[in-house]
N, C-alpha and C. Protein backbone atom coordinates (compact mmCIF):
# COMPACT_ATOMS: atom_id res chain seq x y z
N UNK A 1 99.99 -45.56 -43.86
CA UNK A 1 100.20 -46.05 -42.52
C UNK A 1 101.24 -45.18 -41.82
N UNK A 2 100.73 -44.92 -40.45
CA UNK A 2 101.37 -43.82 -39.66
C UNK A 2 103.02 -44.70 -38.87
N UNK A 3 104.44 -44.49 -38.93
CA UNK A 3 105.20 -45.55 -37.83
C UNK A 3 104.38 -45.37 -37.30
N UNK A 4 104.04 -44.66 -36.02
CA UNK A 4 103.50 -44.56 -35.10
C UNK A 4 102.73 -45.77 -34.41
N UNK A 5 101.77 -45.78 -35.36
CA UNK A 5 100.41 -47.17 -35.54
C UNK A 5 101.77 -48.44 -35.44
N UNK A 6 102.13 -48.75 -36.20
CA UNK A 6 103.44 -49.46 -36.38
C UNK A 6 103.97 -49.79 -35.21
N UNK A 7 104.57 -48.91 -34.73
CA UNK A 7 105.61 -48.51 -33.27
C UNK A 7 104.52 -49.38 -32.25
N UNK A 8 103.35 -48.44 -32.41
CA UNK A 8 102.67 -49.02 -31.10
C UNK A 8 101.80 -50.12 -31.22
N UNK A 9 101.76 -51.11 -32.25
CA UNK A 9 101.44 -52.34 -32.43
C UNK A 9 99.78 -52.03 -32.86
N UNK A 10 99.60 -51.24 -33.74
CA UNK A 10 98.23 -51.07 -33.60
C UNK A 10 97.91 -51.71 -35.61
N UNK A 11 99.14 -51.35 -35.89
CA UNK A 11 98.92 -52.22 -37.31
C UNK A 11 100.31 -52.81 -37.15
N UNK A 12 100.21 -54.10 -38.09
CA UNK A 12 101.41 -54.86 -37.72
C UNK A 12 101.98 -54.94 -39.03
N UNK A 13 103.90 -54.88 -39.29
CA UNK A 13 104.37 -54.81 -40.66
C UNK A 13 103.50 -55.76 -41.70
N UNK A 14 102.95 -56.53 -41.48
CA UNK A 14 102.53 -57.62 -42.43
C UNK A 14 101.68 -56.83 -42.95
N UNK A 15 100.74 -56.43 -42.32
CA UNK A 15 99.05 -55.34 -43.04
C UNK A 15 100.14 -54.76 -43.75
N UNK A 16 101.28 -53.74 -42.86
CA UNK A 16 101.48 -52.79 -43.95
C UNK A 16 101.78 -53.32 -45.32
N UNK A 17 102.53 -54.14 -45.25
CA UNK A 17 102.87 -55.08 -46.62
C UNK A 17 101.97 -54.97 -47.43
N UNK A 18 100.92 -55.71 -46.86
CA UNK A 18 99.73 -55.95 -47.90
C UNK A 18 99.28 -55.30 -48.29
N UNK A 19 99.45 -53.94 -47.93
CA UNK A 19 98.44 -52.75 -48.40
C UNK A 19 99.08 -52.06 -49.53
N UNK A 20 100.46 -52.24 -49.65
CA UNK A 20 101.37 -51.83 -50.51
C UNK A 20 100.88 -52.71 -51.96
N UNK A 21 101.26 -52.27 -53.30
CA UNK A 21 100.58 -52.94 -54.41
C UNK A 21 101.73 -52.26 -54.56
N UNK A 22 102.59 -53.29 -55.91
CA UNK A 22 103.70 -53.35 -56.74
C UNK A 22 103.47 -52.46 -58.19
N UNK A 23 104.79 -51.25 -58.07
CA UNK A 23 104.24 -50.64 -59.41
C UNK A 23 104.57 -51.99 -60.30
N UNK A 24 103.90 -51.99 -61.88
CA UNK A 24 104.67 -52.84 -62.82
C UNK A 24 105.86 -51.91 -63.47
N UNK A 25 106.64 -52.64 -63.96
CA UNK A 25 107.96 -52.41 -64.50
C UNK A 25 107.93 -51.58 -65.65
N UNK A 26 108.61 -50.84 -65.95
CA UNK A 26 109.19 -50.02 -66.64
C UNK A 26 108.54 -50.79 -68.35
N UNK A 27 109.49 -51.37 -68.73
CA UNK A 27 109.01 -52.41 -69.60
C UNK A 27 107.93 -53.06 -70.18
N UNK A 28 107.08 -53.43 -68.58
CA UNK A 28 105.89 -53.88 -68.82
C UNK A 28 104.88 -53.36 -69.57
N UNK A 29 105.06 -51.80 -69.04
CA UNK A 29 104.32 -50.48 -69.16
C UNK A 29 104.51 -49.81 -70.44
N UNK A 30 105.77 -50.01 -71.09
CA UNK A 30 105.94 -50.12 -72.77
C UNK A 30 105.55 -51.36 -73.55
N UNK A 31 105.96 -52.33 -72.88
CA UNK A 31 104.94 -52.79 -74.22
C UNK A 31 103.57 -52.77 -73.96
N UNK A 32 102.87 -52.69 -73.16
CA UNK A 32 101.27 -52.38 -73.25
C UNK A 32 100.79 -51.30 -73.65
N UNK A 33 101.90 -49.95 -73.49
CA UNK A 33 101.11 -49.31 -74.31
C UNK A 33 101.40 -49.24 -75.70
N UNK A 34 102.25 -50.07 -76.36
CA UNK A 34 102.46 -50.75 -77.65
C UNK A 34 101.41 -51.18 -78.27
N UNK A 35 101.19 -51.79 -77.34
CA UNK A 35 99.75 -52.73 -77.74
C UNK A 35 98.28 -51.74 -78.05
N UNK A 36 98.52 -50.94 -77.14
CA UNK A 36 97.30 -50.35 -77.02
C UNK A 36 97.15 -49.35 -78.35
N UNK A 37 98.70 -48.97 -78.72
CA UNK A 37 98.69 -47.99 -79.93
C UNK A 37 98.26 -48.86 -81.44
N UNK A 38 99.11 -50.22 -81.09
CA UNK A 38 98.16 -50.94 -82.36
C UNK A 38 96.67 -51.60 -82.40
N UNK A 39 96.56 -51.38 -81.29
CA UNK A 39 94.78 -52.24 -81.20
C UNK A 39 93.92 -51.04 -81.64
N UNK A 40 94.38 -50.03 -80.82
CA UNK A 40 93.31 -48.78 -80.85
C UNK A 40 93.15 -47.36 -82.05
N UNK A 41 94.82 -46.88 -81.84
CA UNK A 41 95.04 -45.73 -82.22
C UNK A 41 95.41 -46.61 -83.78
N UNK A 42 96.33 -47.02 -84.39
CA UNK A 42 96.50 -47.66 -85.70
C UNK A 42 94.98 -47.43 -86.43
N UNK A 43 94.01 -48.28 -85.93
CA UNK A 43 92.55 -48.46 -86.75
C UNK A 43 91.86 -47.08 -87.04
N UNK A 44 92.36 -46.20 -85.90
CA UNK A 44 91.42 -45.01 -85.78
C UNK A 44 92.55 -44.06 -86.65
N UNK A 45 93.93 -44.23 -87.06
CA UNK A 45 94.69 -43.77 -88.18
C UNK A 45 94.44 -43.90 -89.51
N UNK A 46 94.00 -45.23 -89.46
CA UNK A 46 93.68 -46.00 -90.82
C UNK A 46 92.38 -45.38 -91.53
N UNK A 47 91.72 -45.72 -90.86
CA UNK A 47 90.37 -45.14 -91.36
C UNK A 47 89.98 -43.32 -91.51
N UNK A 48 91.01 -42.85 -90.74
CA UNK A 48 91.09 -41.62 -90.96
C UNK A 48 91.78 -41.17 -91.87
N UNK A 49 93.00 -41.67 -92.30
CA UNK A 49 93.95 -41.71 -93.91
C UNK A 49 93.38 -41.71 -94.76
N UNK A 50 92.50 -42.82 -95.10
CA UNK A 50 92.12 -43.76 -96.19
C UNK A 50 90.73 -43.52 -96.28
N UNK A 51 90.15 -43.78 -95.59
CA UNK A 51 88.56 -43.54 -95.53
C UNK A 51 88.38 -42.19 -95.60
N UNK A 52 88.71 -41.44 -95.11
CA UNK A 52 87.79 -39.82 -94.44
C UNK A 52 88.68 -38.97 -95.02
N UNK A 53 90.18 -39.45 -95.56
CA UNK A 53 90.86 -38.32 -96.59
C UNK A 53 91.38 -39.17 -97.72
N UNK A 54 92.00 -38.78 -98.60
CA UNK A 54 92.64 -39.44 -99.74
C UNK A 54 93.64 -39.98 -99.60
N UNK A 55 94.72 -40.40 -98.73
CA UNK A 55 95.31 -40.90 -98.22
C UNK A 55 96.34 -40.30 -97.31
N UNK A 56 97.76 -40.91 -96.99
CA UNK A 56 98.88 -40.81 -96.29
C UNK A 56 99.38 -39.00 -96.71
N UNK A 57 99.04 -38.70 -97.75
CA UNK A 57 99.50 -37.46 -97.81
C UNK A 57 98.32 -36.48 -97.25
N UNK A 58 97.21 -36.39 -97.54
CA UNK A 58 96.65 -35.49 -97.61
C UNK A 58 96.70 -35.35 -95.95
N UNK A 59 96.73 -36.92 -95.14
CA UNK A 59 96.57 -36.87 -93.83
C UNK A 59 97.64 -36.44 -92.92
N UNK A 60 98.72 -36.62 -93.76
CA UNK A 60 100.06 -35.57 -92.94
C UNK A 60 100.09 -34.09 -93.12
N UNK A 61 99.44 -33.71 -93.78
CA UNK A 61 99.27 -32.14 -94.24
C UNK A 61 98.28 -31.65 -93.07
N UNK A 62 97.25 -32.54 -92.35
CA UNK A 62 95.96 -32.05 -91.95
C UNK A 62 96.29 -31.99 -90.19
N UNK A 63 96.82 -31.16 -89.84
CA UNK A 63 96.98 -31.35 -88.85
C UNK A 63 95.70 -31.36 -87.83
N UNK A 64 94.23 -30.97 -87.77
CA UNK A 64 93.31 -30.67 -87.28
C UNK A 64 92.84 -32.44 -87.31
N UNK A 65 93.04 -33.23 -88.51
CA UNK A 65 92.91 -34.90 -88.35
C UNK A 65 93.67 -35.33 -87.57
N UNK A 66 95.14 -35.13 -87.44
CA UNK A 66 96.01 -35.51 -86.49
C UNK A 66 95.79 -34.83 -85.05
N UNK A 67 95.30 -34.25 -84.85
CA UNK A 67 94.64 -33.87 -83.48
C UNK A 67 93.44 -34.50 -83.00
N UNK A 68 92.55 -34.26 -83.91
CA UNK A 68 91.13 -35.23 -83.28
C UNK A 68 91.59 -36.71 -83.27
N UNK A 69 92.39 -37.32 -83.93
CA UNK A 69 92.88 -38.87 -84.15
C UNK A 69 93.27 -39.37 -82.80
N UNK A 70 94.15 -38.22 -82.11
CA UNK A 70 94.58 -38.47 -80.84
C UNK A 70 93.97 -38.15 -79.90
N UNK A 71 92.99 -37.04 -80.33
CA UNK A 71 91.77 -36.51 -78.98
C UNK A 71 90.68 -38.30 -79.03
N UNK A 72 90.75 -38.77 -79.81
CA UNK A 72 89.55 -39.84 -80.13
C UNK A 72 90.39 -41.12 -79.32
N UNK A 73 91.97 -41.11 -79.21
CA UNK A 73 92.39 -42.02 -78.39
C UNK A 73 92.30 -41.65 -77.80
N UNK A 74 92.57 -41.28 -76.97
CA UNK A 74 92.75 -40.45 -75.30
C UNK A 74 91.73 -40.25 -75.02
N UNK A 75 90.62 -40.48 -75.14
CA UNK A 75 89.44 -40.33 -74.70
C UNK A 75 88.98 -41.88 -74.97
N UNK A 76 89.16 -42.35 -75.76
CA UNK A 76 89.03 -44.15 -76.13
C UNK A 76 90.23 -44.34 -74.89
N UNK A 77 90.83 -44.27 -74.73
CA UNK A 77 91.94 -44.75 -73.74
C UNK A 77 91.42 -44.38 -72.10
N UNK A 78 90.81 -43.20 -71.93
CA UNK A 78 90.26 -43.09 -70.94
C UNK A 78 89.07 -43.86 -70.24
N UNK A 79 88.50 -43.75 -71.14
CA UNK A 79 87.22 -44.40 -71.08
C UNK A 79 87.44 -45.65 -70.78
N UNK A 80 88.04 -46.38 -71.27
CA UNK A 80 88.50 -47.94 -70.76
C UNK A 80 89.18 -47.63 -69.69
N UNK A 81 90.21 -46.89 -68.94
CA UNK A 81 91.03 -47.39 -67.29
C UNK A 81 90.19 -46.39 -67.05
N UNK A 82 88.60 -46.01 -67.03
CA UNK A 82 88.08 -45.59 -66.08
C UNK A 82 86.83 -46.27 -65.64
N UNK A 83 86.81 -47.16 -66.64
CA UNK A 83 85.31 -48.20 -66.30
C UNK A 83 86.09 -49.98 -66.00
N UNK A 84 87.18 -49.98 -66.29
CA UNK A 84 87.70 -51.41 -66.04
C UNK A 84 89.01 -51.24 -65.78
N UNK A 85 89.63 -50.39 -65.35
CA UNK A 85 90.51 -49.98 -64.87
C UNK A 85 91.73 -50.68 -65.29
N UNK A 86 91.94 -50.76 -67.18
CA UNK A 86 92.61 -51.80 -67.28
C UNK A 86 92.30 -51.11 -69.18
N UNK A 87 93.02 -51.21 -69.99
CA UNK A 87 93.67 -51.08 -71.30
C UNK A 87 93.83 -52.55 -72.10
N UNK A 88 93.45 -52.61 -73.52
CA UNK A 88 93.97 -53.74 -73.77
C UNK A 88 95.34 -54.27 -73.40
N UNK A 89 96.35 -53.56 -73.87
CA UNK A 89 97.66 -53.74 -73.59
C UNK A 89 97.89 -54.28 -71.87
N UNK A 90 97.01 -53.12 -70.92
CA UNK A 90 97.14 -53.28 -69.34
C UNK A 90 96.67 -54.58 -69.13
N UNK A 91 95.30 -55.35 -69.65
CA UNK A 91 95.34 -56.36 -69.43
C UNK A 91 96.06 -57.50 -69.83
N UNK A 92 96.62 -57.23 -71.44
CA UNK A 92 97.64 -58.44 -71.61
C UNK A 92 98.66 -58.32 -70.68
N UNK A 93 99.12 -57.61 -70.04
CA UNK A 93 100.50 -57.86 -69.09
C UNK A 93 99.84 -57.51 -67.57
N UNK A 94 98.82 -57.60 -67.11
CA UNK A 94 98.06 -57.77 -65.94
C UNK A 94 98.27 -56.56 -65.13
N UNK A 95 98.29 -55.66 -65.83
CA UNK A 95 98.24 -53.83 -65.25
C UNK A 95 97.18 -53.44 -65.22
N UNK A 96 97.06 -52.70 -63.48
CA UNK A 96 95.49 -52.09 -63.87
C UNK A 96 96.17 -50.52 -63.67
N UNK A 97 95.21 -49.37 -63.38
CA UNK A 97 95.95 -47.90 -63.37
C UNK A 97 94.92 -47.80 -61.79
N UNK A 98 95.59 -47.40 -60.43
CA UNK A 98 94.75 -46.71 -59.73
C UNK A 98 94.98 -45.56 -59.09
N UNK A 99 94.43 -44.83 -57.72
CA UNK A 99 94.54 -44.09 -57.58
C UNK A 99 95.63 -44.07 -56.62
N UNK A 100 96.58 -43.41 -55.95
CA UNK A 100 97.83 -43.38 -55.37
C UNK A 100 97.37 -43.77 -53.72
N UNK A 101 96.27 -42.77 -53.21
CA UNK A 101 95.90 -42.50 -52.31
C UNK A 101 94.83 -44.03 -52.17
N UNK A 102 93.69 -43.90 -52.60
CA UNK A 102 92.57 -44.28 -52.14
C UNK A 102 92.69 -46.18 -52.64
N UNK A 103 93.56 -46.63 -53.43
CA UNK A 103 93.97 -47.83 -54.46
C UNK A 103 92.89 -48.09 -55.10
N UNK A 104 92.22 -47.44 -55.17
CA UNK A 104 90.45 -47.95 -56.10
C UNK A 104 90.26 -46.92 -57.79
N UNK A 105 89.91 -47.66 -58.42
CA UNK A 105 90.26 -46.85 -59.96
C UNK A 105 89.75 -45.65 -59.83
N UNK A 106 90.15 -44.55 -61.14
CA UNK A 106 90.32 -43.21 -61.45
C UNK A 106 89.19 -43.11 -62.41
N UNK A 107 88.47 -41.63 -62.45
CA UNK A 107 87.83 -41.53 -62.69
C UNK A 107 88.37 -40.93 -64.48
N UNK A 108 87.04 -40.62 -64.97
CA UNK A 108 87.20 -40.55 -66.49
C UNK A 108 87.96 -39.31 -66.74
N UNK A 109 87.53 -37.81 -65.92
CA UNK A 109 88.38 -36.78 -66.58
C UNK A 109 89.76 -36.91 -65.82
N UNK A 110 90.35 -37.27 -65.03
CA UNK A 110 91.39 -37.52 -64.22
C UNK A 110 92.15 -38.76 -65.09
N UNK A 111 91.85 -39.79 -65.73
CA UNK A 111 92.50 -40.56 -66.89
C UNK A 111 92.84 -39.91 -67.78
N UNK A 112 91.85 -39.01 -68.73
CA UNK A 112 92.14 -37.86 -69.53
C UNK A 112 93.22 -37.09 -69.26
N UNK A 113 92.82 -36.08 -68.15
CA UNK A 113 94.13 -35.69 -67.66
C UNK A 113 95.54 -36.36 -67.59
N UNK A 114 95.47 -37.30 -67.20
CA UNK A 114 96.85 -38.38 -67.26
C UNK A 114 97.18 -38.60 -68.58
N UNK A 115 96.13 -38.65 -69.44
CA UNK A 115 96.57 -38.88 -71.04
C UNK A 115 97.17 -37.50 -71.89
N UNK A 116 96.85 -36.37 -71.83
CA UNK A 116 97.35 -35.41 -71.93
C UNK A 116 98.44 -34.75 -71.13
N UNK A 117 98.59 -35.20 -69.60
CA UNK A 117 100.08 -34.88 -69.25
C UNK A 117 100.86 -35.83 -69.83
N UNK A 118 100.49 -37.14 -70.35
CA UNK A 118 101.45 -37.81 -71.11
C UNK A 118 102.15 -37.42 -72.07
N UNK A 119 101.22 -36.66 -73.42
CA UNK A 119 101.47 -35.97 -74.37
C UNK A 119 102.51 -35.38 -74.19
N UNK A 120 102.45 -34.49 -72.76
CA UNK A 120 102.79 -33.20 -73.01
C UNK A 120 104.61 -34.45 -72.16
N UNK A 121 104.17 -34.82 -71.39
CA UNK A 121 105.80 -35.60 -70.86
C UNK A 121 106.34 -36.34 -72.42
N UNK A 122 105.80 -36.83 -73.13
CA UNK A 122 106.49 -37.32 -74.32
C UNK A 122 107.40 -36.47 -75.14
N UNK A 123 106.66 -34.73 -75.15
CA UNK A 123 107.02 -34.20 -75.76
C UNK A 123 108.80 -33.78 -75.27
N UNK A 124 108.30 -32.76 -73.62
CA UNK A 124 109.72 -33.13 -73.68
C UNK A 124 110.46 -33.65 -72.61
N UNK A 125 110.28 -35.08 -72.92
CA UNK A 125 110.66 -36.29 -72.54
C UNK A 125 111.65 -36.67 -71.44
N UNK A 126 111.49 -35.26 -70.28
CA UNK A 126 111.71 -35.48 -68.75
C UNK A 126 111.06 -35.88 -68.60
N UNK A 127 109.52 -36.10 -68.77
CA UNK A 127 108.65 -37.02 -67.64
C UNK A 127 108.51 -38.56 -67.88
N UNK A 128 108.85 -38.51 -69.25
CA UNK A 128 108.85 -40.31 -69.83
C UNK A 128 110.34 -40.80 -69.19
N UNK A 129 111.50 -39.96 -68.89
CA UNK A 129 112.75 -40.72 -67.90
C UNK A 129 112.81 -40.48 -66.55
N UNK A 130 111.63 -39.87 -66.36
CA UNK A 130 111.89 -39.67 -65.11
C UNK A 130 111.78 -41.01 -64.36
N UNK A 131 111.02 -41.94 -64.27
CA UNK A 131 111.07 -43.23 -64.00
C UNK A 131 112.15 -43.91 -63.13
N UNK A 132 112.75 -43.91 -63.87
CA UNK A 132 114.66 -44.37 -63.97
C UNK A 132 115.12 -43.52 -63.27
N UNK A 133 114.73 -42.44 -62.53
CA UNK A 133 115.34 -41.88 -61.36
C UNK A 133 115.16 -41.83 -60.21
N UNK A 134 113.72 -42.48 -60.42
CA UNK A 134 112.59 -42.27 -58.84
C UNK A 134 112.50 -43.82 -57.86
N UNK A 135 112.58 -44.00 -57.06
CA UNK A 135 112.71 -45.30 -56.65
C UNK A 135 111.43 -45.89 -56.64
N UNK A 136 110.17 -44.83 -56.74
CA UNK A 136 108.96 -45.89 -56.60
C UNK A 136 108.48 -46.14 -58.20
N UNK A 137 109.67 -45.32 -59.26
CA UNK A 137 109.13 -45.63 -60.47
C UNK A 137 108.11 -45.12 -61.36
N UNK A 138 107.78 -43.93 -61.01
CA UNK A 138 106.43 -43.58 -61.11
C UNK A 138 107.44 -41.90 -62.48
N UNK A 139 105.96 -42.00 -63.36
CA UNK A 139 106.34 -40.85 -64.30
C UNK A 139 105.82 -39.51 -64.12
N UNK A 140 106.14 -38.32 -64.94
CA UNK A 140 105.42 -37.35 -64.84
C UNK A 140 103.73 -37.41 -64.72
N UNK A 141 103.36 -38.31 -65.75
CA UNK A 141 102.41 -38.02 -65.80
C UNK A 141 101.84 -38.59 -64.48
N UNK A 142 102.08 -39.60 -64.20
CA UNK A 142 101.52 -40.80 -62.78
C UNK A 142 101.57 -39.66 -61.78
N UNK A 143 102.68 -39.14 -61.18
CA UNK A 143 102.52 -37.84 -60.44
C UNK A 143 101.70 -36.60 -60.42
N UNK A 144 101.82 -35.90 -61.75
CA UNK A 144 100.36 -35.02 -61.89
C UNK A 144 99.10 -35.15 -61.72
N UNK A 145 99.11 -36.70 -61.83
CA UNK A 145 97.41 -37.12 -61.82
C UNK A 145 97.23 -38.02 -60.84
N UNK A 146 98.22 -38.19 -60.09
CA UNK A 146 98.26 -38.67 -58.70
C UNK A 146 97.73 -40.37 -59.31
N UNK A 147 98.23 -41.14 -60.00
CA UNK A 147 98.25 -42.25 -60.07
C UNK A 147 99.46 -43.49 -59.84
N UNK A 148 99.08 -44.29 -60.03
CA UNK A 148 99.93 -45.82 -60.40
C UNK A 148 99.32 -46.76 -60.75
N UNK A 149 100.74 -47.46 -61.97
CA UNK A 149 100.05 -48.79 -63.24
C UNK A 149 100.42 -49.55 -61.64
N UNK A 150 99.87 -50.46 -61.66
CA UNK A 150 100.57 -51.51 -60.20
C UNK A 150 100.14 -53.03 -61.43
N UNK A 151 100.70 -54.08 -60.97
CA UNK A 151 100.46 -55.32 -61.06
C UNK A 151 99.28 -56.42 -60.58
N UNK A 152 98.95 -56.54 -61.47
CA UNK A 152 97.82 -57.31 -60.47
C UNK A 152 98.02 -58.56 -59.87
């Protein structure tokens, strides 16, 4: 919304209000994706340890398992906030992910993308604090991929 429109009574503060959607909290947004690491990524660890190698050792040695393990989330993770715009975890705490601009969900390689600038913000872990500096709250990755978790 333009002041302008504003100024000259052509949208009134209230619309603008409404059009605004609340990021969720800092917090919120950790433990869901808590959740999401034990619902999703845990099972797809497990069975990759135990089942598909000989166990906990052979699977810390393999780094090419520990890569597809996480290519298989992040693509399991995509695939869900791009068809329901919403994560197990996002729905237990009533988070959906949309687009910054348009507020209507993100598409599948653009989630992806967001899941791999995550990676790469975890790694070194300016973009996971950046949060805590920004007033609208928003992380590296939410910025690169032009998103926001909002509240429903």
């Amino acid at each position: 919304m333009r002041w302008r429109n504003i100024k000259q009574n052509k949208i009134t503060k209230k619309e603008q209000n409404q059009n605004r959607q609340k990021i969720a909290s800092v917090p919120k947004r950790a433990k869901a994706f808590l959740i999401d690491m034990f619902m999703i990524n845990m099972p797809i660890l497990y069975i990759t340890a135990y089942f598909i190698l000989d166990g906990k050792e052979d699977f810390q040695q393999n780094s090419i398992a520990i890569f597809i393990c996480t290519m298989l989330f992040g693509i399991i993770i995509s695939t869900l906030t791009s068809k329901f715009t919403q994560t197990p975890g996002y729905k237990a705490y009533e988070i959906k992910l949309i687009d910054t601009k348009t507020k209507n969900g993100v598409g599948f390689f653009r989630c992806f993308f967001r899941f791999l600038c995550f990676i790469i913000s975890g790694v070194i872990l300016i973009g996971l604090i950046l949060c805590f500096f920004r007033k609208d709250g928003k992380n590296l990755h939410d910025l690169l991929s032009n998103t926001m978790a909002v509240d429903i």
